[in-house]
N, C-alpha and C. Protein backbone atom coordinates (compact mmCIF):
# COMPACT_ATOMS: atom_id res chain seq x y z
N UNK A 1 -13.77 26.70 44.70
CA UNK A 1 -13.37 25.34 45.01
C UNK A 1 -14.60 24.47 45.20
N UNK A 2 -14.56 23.22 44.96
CA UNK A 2 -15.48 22.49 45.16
C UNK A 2 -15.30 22.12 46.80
N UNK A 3 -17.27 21.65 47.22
CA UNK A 3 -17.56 21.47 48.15
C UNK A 3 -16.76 20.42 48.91
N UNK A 4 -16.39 19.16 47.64
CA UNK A 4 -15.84 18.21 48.21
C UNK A 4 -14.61 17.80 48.15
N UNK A 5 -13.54 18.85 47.40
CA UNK A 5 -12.13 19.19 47.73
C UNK A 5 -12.00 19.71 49.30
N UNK A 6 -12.90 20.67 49.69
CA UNK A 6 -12.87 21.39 51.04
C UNK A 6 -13.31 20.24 51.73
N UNK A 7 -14.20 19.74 51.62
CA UNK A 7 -14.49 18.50 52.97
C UNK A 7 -12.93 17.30 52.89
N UNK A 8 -12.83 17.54 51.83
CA UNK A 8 -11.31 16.24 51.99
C UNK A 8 -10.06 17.09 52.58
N UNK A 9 -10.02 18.54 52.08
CA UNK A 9 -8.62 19.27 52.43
C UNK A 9 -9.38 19.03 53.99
N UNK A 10 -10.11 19.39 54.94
CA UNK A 10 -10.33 19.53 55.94
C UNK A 10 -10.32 18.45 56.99
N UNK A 11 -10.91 17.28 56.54
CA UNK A 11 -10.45 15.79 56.64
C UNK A 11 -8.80 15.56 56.76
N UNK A 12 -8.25 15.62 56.26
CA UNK A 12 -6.96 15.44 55.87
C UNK A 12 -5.64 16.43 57.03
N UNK A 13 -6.08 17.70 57.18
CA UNK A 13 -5.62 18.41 57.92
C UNK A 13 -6.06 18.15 59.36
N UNK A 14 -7.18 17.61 59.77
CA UNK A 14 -7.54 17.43 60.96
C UNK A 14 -6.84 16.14 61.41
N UNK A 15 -6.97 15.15 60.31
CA UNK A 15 -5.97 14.05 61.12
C UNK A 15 -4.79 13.93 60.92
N UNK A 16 -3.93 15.01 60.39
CA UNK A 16 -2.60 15.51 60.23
C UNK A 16 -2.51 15.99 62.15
N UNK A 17 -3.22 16.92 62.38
CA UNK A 17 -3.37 17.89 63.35
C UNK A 17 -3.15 16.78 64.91
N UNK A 18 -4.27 15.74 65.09
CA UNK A 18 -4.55 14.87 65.84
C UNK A 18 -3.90 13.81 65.72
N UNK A 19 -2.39 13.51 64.49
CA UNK A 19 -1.98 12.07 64.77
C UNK A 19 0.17 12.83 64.65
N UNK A 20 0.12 13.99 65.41
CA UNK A 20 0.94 14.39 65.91
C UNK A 20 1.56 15.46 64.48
N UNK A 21 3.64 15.35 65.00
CA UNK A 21 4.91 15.98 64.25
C UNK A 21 4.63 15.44 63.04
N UNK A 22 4.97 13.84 63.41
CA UNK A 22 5.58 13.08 61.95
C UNK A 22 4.09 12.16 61.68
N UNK A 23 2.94 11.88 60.81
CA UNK A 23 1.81 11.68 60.95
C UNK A 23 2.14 10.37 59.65
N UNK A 24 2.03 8.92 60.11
CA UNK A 24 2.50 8.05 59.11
C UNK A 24 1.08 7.82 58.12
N UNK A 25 0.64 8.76 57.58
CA UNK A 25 -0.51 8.60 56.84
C UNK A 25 -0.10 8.63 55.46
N UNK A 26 -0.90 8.46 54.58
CA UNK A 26 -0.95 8.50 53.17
C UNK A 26 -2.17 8.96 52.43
N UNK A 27 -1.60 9.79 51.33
CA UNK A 27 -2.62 9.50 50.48
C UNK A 27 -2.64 8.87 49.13
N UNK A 28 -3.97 8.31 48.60
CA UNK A 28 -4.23 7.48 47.62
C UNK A 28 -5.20 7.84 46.77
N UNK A 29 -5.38 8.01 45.39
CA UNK A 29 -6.78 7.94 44.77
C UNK A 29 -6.63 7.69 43.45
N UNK A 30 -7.30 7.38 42.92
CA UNK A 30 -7.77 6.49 41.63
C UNK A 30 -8.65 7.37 40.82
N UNK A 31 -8.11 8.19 39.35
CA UNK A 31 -8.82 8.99 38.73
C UNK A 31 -9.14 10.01 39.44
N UNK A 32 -10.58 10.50 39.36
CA UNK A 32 -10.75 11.84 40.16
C UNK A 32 -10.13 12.08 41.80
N UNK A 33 -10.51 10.64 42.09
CA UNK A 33 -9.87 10.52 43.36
C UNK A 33 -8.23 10.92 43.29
N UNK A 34 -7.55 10.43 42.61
CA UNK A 34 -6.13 10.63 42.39
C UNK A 34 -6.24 12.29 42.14
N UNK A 35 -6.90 13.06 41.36
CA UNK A 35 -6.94 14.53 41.42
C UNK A 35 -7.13 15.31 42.89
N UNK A 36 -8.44 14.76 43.39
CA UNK A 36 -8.57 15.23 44.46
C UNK A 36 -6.96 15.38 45.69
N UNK A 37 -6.90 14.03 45.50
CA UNK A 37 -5.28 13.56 46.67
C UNK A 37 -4.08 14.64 45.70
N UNK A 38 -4.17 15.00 44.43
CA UNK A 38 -3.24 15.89 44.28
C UNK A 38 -2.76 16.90 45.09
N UNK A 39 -3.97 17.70 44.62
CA UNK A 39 -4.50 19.08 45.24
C UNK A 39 -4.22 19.01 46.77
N UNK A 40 -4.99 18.19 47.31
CA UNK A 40 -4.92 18.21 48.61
C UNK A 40 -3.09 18.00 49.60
N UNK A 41 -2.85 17.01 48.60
CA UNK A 41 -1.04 17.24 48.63
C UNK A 41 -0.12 18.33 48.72
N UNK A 42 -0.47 18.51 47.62
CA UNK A 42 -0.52 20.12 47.23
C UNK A 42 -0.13 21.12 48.50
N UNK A 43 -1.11 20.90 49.14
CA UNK A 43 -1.83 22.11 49.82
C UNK A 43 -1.18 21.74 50.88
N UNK A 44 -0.96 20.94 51.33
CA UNK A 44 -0.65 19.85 52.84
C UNK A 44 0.85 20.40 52.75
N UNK A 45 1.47 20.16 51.50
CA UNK A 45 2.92 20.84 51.48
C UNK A 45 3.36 22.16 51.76
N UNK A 46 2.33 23.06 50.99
CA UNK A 46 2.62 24.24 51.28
C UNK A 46 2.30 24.82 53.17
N UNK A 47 1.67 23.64 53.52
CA UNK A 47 1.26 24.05 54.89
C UNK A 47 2.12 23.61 55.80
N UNK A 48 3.56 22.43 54.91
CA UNK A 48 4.85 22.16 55.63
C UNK A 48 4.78 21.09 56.32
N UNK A 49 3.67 19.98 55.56
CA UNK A 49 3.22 18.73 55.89
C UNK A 49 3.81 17.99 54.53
N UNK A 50 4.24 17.14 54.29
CA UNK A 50 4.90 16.00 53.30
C UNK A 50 4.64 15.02 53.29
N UNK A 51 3.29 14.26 52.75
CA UNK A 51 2.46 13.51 53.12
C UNK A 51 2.91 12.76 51.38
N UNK A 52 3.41 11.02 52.11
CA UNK A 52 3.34 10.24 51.28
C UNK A 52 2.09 10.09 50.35
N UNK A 53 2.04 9.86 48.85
CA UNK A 53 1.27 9.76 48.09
C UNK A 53 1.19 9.06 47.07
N UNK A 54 0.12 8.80 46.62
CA UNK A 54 -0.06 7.54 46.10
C UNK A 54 -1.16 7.82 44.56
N UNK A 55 -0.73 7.81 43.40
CA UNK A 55 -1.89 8.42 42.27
C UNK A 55 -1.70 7.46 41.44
N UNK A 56 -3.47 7.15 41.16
CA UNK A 56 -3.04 5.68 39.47
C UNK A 56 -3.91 6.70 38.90
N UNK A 57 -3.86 6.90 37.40
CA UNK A 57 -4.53 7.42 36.47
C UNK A 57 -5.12 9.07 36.69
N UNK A 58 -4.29 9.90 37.60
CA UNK A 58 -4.91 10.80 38.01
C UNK A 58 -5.31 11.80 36.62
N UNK A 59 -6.29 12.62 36.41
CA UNK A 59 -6.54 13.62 35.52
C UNK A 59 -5.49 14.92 34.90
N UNK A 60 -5.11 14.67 33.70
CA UNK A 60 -3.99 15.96 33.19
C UNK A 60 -4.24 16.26 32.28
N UNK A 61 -3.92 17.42 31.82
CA UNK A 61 -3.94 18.21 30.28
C UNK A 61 -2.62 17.70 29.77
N UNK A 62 -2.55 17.08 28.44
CA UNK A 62 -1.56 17.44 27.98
C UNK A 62 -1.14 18.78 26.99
N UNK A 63 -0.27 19.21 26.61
CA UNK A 63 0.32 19.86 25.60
C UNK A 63 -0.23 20.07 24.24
N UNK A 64 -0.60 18.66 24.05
CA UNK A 64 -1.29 18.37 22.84
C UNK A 64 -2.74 18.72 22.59
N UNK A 65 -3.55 18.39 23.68
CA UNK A 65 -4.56 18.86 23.98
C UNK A 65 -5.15 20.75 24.53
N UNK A 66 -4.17 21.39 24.51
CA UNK A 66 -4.12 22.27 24.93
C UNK A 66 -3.70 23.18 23.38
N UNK A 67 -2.58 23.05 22.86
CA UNK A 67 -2.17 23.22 21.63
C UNK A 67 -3.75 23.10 20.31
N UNK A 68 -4.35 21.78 20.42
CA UNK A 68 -5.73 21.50 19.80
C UNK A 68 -6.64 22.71 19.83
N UNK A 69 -6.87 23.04 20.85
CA UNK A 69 -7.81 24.18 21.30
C UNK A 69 -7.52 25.05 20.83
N UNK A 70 -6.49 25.42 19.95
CA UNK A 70 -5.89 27.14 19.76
C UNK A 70 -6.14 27.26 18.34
N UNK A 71 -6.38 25.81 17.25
CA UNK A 71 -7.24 25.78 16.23
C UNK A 71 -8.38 25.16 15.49
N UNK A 72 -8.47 25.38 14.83
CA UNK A 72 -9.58 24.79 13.97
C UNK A 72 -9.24 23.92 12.71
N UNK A 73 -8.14 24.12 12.08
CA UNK A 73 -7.71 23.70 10.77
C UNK A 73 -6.83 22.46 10.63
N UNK A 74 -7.68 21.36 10.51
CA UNK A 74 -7.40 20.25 10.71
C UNK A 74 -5.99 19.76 10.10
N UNK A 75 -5.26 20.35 8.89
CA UNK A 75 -3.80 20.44 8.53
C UNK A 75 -2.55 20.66 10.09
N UNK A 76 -3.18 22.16 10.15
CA UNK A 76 -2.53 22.20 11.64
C UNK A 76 -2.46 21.25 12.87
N UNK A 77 -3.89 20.60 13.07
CA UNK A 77 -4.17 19.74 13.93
C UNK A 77 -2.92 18.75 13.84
N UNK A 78 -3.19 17.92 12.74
CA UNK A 78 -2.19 17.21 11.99
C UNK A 78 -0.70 17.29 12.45
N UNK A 79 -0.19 18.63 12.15
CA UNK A 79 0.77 19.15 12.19
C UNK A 79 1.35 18.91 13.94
N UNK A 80 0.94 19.61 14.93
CA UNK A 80 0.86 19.64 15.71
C UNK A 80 0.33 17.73 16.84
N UNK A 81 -0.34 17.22 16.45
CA UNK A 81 -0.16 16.02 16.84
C UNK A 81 1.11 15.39 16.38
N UNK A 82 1.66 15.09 15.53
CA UNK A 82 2.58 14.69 15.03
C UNK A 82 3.68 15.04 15.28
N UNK A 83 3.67 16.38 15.61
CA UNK A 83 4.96 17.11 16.45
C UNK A 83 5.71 16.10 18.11
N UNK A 84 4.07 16.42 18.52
CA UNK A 84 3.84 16.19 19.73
C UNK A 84 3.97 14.83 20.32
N UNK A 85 3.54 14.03 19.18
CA UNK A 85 4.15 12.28 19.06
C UNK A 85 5.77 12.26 19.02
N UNK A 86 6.34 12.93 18.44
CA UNK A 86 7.92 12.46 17.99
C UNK A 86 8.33 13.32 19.33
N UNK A 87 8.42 14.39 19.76
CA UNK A 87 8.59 14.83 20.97
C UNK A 87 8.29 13.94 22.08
N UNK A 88 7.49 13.26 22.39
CA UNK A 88 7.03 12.45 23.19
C UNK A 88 8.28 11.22 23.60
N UNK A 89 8.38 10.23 22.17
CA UNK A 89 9.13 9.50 21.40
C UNK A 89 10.40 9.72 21.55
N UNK A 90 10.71 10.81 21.57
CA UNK A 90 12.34 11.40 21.48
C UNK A 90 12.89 11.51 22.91
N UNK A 91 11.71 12.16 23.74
CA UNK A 91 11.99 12.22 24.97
C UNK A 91 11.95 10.69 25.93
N UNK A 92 10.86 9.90 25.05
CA UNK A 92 11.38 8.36 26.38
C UNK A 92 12.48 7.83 26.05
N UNK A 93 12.83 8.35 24.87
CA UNK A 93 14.58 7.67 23.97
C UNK A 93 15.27 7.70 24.80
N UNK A 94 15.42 9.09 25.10
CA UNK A 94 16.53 9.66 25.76
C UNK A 94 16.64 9.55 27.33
N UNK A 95 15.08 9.33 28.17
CA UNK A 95 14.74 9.10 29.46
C UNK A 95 15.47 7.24 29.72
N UNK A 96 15.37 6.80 28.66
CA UNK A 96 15.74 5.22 28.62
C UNK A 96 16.82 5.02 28.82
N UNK A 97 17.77 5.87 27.97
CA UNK A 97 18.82 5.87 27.94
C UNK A 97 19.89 6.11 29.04
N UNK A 98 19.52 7.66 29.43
CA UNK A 98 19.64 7.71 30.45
C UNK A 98 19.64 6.80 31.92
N UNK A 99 18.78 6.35 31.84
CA UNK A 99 18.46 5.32 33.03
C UNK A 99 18.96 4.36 32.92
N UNK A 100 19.35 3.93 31.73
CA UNK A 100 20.21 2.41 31.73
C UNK A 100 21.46 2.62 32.36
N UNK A 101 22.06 3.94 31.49
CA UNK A 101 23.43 4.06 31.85
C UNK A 101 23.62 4.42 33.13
N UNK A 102 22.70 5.07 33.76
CA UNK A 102 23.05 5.03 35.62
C UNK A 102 22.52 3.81 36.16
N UNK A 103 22.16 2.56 36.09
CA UNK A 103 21.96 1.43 36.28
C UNK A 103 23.05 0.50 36.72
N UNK A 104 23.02 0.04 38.43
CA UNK A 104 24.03 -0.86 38.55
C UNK A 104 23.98 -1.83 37.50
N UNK A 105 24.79 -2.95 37.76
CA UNK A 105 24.05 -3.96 37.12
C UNK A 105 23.15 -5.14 37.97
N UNK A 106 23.18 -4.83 39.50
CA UNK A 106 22.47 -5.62 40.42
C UNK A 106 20.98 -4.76 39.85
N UNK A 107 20.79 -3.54 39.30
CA UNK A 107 19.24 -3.07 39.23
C UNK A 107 18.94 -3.51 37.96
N UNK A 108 20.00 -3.83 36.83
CA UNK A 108 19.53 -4.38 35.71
C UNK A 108 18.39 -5.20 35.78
N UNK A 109 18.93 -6.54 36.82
CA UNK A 109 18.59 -7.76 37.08
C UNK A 109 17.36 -7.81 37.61
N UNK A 110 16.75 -6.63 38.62
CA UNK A 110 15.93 -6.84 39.65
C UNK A 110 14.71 -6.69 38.83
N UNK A 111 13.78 -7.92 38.97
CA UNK A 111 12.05 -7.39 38.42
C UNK A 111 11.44 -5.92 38.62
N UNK A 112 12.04 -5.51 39.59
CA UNK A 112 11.03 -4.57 40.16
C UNK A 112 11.33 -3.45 38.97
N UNK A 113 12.29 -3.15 39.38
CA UNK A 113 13.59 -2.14 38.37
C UNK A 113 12.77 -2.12 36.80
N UNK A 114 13.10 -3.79 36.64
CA UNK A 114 12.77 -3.48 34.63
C UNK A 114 11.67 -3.42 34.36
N UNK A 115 10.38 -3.87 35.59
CA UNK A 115 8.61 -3.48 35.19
C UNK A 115 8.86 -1.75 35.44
N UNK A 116 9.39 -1.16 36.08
CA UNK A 116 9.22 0.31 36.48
C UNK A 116 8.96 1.29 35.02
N UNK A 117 9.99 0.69 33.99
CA UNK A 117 9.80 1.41 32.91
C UNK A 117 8.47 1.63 32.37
């Protein structure tokens, strides 16, 4: 583990520890920061703490990128991006869809609701 995952998990648990039961804290981070607050989430849960959280742009592997690595032969590459686009594609279809149709129509209306997508 890194030095400075352990100084934040330790941070984090101490003022869990010192701001009681129910501890109205949060976490937040931005890119690596957003990784770090994963992990540390993570961990906070398994320790039976449920700590609101907060991630913009945090760090992930996708599928696609992972799939890449397993060749060399740029046909395949091809193959496999392209897969991985229409899969992608197919799945916000259907995530859209979904969500409309459980949609009052007071959430139709609401800004908040139709930026969320």
């Amino acid at each position: 583990m890194d030095s400075r995952f352990v100084l934040a998990m330790g941070t984090v648990k101490e003022i869990v520890s010192s701001a009681g039961a129910t501890p109205n804290l949060w976490l937040a981070g931005h890119s690596l920061g957003a990784g770090m607050a994963l992990g540390v989430g993570k961990n906070m849960t398994k320790l039976g703490h449920n700590l609101e959280t907060y991630l913009f742009n945090p760090p992930f592997t996708s599928l696609t990128d992972l799939l890449m690595k397993w060749t060399k032969n740029e046909a395949v590459r091809d193959i496999i991006s392209f897969s991985c686009s229409g899969l992608k594609a197919g799945f916000l279809t259907a995530a859209k869809v979904l969500m409309y149709n459980n949609m009052s129509q007071k959430d139709v209306h609401d800004p908040f609701v139709a930026s969320s997508n």
